[in-house]
C-alpha atoms as a PDB file:
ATOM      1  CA  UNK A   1       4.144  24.525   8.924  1.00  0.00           C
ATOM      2  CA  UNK A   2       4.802  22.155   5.840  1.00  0.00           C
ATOM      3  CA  UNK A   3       6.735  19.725   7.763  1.00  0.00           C
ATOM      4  CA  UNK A   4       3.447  18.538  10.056  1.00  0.00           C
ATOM      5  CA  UNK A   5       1.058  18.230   7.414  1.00  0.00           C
ATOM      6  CA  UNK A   6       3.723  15.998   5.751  1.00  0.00           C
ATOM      7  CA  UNK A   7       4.215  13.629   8.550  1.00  0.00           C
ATOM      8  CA  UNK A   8       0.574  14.112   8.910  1.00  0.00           C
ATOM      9  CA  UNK A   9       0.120  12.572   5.564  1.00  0.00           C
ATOM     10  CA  UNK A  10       2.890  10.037   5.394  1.00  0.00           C
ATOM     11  CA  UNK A  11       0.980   8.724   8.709  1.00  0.00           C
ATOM     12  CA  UNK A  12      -2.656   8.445   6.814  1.00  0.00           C
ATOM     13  CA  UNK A  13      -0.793   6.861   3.940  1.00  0.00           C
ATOM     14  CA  UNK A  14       0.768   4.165   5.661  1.00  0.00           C
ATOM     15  CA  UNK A  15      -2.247   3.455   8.021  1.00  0.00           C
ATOM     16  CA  UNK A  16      -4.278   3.252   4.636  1.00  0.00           C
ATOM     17  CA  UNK A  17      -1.895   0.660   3.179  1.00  0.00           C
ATOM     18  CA  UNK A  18      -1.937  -1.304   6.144  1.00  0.00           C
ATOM     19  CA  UNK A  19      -6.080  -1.427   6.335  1.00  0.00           C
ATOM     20  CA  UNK A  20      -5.717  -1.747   2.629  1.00  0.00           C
ATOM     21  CA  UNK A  21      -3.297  -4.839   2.819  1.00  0.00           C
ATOM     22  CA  UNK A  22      -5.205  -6.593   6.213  1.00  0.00           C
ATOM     23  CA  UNK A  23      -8.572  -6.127   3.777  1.00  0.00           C
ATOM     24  CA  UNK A  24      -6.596  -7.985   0.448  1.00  0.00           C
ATOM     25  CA  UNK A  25      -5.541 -10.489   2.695  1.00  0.00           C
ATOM     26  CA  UNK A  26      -8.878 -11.122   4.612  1.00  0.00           C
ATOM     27  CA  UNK A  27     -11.036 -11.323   1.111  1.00  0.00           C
ATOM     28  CA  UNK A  28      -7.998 -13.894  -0.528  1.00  0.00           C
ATOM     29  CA  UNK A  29      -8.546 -15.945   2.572  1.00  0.00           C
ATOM     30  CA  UNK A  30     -12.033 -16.025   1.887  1.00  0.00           C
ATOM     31  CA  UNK A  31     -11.883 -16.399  -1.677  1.00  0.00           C
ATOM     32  CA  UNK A  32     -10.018 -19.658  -1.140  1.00  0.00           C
ATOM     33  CA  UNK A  33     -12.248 -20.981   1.577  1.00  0.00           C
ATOM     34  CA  UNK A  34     -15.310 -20.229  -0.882  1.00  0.00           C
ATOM     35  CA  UNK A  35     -13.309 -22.216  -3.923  1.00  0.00           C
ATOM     36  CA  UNK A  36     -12.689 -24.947  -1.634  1.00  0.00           C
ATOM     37  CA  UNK A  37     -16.522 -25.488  -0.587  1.00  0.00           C
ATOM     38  CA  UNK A  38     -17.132 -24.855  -4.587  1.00  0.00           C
ATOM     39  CA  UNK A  39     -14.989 -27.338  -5.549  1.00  0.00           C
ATOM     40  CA  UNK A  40     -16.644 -29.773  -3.084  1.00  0.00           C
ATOM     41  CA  UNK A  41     -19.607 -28.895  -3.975  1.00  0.00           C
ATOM     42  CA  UNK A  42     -19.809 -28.608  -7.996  1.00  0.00           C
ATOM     43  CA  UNK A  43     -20.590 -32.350  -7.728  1.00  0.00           C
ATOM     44  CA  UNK A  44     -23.780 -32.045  -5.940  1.00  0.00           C
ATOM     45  CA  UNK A  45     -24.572 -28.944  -8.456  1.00  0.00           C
ATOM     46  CA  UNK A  46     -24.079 -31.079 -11.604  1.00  0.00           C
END
């Protein structure tokens, strides 16, 4: 009965890293997209 609930959970784990890893990604991509609009932008702001 142990062996299921393991695989069970080693399946949840690595489907949470995954998300987990796809989400870091996405919001690094999007930090660097918002730096470079900052960056062209600071100019305008001072």
């Amino acid at each position: 009965m142990k062996l299921p609930v393991l695989s069970n959970i080693h399946l949840f784990n690595r489907s949470i890293i995954i998300i987990f890893l796809s989400y870091i990604r996405e919001y690094f991509v999007l930090l660097f997209h918002y730096n470079k609009k900052r960056k062209r932008k600071t100019s305008n702001f001072l």
